[in-house]
N, C-alpha and C. Protein backbone atom coordinates (compact mmCIF):
# COMPACT_ATOMS: atom_id res chain seq x y z
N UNK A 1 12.78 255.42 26.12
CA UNK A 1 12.39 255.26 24.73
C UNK A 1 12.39 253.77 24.42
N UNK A 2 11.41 253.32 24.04
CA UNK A 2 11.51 251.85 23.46
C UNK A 2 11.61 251.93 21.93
N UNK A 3 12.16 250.91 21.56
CA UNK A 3 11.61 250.75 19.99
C UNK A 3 11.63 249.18 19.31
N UNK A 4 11.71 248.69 18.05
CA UNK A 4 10.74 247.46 17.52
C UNK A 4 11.99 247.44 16.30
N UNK A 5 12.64 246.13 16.82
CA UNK A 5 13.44 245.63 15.41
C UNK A 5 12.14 244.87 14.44
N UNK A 6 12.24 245.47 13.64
CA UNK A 6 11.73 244.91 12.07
C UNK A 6 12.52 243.69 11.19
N UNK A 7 13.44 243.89 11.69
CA UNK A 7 14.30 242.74 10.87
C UNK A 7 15.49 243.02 10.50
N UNK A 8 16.03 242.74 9.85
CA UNK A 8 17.94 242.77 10.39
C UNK A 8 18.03 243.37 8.43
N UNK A 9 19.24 243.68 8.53
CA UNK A 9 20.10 244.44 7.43
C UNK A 9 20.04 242.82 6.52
N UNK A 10 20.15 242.92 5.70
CA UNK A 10 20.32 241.69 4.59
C UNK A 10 22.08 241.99 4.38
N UNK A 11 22.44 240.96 3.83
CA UNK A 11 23.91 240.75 3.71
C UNK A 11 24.10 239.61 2.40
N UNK A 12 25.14 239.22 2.17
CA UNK A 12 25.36 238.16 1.11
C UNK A 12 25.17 237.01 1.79
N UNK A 13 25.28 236.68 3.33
CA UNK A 13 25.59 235.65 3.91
C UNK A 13 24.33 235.39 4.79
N UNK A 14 23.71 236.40 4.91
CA UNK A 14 22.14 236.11 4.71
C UNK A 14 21.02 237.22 4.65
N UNK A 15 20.97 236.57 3.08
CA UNK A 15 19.65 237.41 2.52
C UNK A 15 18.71 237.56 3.01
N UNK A 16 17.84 238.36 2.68
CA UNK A 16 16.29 238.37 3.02
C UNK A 16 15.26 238.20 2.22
N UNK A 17 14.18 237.78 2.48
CA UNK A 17 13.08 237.48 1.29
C UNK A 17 12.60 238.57 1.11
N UNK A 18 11.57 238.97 -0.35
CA UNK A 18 10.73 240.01 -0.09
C UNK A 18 10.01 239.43 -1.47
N UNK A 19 9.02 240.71 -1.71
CA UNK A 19 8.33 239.72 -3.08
C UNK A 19 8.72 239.17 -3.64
N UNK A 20 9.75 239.82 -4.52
CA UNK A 20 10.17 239.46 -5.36
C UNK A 20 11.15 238.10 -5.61
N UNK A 21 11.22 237.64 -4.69
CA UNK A 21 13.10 236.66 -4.25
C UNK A 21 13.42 236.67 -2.68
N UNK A 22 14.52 236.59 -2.80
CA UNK A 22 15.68 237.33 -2.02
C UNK A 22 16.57 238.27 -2.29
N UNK A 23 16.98 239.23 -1.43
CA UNK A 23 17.88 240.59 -1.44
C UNK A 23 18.86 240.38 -0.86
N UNK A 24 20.19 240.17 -1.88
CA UNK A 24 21.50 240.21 -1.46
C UNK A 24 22.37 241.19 -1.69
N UNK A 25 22.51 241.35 -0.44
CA UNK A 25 23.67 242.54 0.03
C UNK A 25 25.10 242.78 -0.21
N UNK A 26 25.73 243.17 -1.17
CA UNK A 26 26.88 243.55 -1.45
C UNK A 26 27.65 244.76 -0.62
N UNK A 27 28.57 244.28 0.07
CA UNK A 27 29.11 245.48 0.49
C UNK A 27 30.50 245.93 0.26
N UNK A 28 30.93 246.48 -0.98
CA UNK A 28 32.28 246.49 -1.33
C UNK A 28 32.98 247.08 -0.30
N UNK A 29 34.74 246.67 -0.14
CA UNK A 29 35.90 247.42 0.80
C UNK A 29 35.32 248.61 -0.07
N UNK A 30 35.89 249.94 1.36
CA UNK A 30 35.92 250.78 0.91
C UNK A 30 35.08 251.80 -0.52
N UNK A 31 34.14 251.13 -0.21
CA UNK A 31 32.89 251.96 -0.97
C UNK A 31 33.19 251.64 -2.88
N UNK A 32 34.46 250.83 -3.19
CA UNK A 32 34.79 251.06 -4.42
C UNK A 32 34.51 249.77 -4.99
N UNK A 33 34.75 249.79 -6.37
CA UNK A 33 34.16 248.44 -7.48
C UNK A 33 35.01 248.56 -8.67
N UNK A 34 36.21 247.78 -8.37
CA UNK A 34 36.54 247.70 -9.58
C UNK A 34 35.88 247.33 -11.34
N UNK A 35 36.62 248.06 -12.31
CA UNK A 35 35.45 247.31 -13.59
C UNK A 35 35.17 246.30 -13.45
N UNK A 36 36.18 245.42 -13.67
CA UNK A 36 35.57 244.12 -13.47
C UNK A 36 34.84 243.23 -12.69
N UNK A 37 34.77 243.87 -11.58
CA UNK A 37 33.96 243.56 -10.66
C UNK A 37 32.76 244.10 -10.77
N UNK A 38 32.36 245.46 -11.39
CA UNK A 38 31.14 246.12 -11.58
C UNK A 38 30.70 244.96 -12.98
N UNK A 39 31.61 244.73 -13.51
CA UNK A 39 30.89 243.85 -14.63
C UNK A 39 30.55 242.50 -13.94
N UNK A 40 31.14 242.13 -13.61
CA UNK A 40 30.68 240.37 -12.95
C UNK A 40 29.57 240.68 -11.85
N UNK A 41 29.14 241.81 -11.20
CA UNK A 41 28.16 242.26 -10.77
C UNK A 41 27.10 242.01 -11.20
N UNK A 42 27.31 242.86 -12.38
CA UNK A 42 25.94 243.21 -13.06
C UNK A 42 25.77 241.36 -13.94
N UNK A 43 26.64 240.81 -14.18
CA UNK A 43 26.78 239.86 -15.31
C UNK A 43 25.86 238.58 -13.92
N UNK A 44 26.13 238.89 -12.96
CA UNK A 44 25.23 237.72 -11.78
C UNK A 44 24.16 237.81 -11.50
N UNK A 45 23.89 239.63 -11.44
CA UNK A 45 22.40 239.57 -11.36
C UNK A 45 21.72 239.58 -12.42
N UNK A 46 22.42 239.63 -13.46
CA UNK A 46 21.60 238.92 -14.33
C UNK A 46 21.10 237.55 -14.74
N UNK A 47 22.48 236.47 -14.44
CA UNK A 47 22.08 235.32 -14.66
C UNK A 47 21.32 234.54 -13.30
N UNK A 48 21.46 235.36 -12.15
CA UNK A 48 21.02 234.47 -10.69
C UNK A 48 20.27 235.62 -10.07
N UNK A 49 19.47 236.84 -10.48
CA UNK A 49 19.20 237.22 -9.80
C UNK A 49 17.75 237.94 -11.22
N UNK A 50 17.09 238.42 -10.59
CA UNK A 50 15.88 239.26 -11.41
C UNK A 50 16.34 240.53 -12.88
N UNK A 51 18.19 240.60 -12.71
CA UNK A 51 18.57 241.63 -13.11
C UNK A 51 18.54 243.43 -12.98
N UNK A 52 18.23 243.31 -11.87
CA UNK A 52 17.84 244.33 -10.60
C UNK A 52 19.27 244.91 -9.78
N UNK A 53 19.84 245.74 -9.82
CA UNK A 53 20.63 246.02 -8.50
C UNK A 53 20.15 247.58 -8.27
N UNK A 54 19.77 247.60 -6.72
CA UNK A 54 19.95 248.62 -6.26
C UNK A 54 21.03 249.43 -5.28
N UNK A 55 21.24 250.44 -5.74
CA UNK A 55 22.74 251.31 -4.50
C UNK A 55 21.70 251.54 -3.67
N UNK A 56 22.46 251.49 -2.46
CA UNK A 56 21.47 251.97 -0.91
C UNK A 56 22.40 253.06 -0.72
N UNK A 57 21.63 253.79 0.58
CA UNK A 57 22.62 255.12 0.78
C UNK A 57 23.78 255.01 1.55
N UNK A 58 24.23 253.84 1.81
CA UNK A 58 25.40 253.53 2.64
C UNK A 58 26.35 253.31 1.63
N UNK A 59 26.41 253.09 0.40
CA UNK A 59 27.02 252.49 -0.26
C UNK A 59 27.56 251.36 -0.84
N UNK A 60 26.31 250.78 -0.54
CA UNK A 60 26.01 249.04 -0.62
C UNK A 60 25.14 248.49 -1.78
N UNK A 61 25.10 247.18 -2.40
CA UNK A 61 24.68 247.08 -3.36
C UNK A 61 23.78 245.88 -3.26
N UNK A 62 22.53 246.03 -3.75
CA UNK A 62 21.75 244.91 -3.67
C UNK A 62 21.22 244.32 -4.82
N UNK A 63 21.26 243.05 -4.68
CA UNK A 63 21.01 242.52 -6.12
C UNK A 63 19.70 241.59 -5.85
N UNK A 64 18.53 241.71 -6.23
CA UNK A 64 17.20 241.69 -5.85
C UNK A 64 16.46 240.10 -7.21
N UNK A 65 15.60 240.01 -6.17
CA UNK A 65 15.12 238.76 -7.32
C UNK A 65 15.87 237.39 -7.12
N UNK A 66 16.75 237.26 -6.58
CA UNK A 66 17.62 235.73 -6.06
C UNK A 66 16.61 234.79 -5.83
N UNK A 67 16.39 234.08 -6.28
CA UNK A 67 15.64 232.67 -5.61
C UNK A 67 16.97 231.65 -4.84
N UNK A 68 16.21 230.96 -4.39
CA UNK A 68 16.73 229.80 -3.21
C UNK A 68 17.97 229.13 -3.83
N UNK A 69 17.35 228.41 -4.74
CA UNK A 69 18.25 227.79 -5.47
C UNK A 69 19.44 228.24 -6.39
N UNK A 70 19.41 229.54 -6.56
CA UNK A 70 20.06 230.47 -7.43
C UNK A 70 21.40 231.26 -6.49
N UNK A 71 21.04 230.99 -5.17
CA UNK A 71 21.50 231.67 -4.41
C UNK A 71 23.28 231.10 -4.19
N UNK A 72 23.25 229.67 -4.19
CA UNK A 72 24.78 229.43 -3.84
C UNK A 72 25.36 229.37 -5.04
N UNK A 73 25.28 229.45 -6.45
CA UNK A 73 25.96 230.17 -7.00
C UNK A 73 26.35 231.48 -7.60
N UNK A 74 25.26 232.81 -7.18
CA UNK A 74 25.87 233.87 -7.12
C UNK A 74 26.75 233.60 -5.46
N UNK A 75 26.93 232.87 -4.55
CA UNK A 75 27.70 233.39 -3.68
C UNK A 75 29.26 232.65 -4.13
N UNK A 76 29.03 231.68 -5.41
CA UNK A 76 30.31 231.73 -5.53
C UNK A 76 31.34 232.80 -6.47
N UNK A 77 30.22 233.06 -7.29
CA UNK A 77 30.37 234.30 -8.38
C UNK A 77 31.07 235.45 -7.32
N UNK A 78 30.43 235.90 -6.56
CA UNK A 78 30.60 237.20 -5.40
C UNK A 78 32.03 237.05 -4.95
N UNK A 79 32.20 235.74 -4.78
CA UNK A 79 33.82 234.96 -3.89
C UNK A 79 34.68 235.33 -5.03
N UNK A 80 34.55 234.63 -6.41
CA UNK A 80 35.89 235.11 -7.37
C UNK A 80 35.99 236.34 -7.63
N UNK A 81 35.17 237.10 -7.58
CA UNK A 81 35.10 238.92 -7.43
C UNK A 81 35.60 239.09 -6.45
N UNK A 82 35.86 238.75 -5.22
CA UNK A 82 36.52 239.12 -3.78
C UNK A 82 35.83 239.88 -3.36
N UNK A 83 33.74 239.73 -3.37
CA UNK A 83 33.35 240.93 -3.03
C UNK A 83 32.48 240.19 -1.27
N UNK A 84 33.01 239.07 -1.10
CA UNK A 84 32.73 238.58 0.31
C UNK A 84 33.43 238.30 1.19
N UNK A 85 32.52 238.72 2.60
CA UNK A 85 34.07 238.51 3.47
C UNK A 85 33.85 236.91 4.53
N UNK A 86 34.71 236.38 5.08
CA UNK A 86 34.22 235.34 5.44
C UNK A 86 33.57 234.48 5.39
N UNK A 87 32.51 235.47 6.53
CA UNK A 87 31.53 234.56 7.35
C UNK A 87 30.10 235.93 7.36
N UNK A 88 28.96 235.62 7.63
CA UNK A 88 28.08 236.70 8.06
C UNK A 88 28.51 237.73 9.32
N UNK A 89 29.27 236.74 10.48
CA UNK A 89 29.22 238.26 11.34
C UNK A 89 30.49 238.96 10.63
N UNK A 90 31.34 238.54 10.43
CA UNK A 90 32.29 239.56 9.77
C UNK A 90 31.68 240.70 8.61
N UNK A 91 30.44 239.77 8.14
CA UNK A 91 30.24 240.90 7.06
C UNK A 91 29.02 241.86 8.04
N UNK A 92 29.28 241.39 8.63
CA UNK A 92 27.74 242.55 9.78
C UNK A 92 28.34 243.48 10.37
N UNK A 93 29.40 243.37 10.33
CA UNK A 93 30.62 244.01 11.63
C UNK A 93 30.88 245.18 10.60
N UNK A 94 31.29 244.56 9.47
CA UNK A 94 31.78 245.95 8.24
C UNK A 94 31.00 246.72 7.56
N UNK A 95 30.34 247.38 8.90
CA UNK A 95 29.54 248.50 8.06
C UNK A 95 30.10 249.56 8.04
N UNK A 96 31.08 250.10 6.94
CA UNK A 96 31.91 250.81 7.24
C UNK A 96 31.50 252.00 6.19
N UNK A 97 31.10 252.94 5.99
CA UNK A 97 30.71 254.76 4.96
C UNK A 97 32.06 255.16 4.77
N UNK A 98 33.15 255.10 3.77
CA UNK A 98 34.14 256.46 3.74
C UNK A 98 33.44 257.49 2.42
N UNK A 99 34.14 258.37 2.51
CA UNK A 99 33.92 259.59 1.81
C UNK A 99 33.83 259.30 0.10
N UNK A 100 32.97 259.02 -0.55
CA UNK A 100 33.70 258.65 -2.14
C UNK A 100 34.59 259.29 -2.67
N UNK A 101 34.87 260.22 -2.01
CA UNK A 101 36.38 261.49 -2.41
C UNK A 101 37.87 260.82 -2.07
N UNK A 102 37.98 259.20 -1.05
CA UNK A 102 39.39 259.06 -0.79
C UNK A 102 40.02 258.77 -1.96
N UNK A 103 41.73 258.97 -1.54
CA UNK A 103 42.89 258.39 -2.52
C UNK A 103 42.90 257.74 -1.86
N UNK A 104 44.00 256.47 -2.75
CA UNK A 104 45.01 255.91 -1.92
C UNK A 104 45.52 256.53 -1.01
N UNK A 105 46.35 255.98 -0.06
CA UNK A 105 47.20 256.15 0.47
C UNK A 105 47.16 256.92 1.67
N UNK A 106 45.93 257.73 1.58
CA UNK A 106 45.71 259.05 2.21
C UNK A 106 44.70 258.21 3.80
N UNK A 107 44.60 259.58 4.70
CA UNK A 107 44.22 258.86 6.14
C UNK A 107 42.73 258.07 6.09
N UNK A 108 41.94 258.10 5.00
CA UNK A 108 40.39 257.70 5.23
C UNK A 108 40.81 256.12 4.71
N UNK A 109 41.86 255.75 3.76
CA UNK A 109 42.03 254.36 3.45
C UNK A 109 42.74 254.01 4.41
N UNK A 110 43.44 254.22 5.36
CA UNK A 110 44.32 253.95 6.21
C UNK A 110 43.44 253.37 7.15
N UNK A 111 42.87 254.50 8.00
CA UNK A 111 41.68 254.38 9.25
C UNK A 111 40.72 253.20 8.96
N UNK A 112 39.99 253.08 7.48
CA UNK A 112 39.08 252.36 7.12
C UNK A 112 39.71 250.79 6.97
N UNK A 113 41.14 250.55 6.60
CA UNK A 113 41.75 249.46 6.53
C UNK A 113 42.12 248.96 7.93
N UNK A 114 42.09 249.53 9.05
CA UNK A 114 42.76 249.64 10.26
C UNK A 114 41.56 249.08 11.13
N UNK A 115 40.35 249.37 10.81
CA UNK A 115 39.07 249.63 11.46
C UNK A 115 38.74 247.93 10.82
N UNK A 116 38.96 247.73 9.80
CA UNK A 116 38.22 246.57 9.38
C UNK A 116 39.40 245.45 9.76
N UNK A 117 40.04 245.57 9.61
CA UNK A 117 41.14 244.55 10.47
C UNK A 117 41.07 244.36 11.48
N UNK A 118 40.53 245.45 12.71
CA UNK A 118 40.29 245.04 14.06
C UNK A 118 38.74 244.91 14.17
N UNK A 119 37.87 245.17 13.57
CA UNK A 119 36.77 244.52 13.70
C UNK A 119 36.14 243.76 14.69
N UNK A 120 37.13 242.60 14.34
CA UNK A 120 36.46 241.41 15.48
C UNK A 120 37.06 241.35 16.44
N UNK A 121 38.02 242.24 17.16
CA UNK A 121 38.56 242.26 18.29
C UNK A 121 37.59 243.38 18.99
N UNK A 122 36.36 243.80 18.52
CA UNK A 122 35.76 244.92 19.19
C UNK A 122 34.61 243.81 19.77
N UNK A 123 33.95 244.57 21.20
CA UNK A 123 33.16 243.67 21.44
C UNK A 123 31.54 243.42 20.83
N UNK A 124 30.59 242.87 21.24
CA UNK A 124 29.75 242.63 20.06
C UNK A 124 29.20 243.84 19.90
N UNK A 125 28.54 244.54 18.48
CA UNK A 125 28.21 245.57 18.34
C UNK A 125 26.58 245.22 17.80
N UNK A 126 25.45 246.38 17.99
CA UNK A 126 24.43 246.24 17.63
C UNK A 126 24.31 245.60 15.90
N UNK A 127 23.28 245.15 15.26
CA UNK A 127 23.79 245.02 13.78
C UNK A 127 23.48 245.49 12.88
N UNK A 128 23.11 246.91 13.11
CA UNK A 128 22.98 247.91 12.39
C UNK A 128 24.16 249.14 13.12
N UNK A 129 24.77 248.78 13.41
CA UNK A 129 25.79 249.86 14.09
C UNK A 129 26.91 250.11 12.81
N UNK A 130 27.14 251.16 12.54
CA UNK A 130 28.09 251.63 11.46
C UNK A 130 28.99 252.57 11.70
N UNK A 131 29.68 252.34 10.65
CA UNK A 131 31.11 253.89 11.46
C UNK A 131 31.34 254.50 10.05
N UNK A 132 31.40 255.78 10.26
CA UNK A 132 31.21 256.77 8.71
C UNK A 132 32.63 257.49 8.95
């Protein structure tokens, strides 16, 4: 079987163009958003972005319309939210799906906290490779 990369997953650490802008990739820990973070969300793509966010089915958030110049300060906006991690491969590495049903405390936050901590001790993974 052969097949044809099209182009890579967009991320915060690097977007992708499309008509409209650029498409930056939010990928919260653990599928969740605190209020205030859903507000400083929405409050960035409005001021640095088209005012656009779309949920993808992974549970990721894209905030659409970014121009060039607009771009390094939603990534500092994203940083005081704590909604970035590092570097790009770290955020390529954490493609992580839990259940929107976890608690605290319980084994899917455990595994999912466990999984993203060893991350980069795994060897390189495709970059669309995900763990649900």
């Amino acid at each position: 079987m052969t097949f044809e990369v099209k182009g890579w997953c967009p991320g915060a650490h690097r977007p992708m163009l499309s008509g409209d802008g650029y498409v930056v990739r939010v990928r919260p820990r653990l599928a969740h958003l605190g209020a205030g973070q859903a507000i400083g969300l929405c409050e960035a793509a409005e001021r640095h972005g088209a005012g656009l966010i779309d949920v993808t089915n992974r549970a990721n958030i894209q905030i659409r319309g970014v121009s060039e110049t607009a771009w390094p300060a939603l990534m500092e906006e994203l940083g005081a939210l704590n909604l970035l991690d590092a570097d790009a491969d770290t955020e390529t590495r954490r493609n992580i799906v839990v259940a929107p049903t976890w608690q605290e405390r319980d084994d899917t936050e455990w595994l999912a906290l466990e999984l993203i901590a060893r991350l980069m001790e795994l060897p390189a993974l495709p970059p669309k490779m995900g763990f649900a």
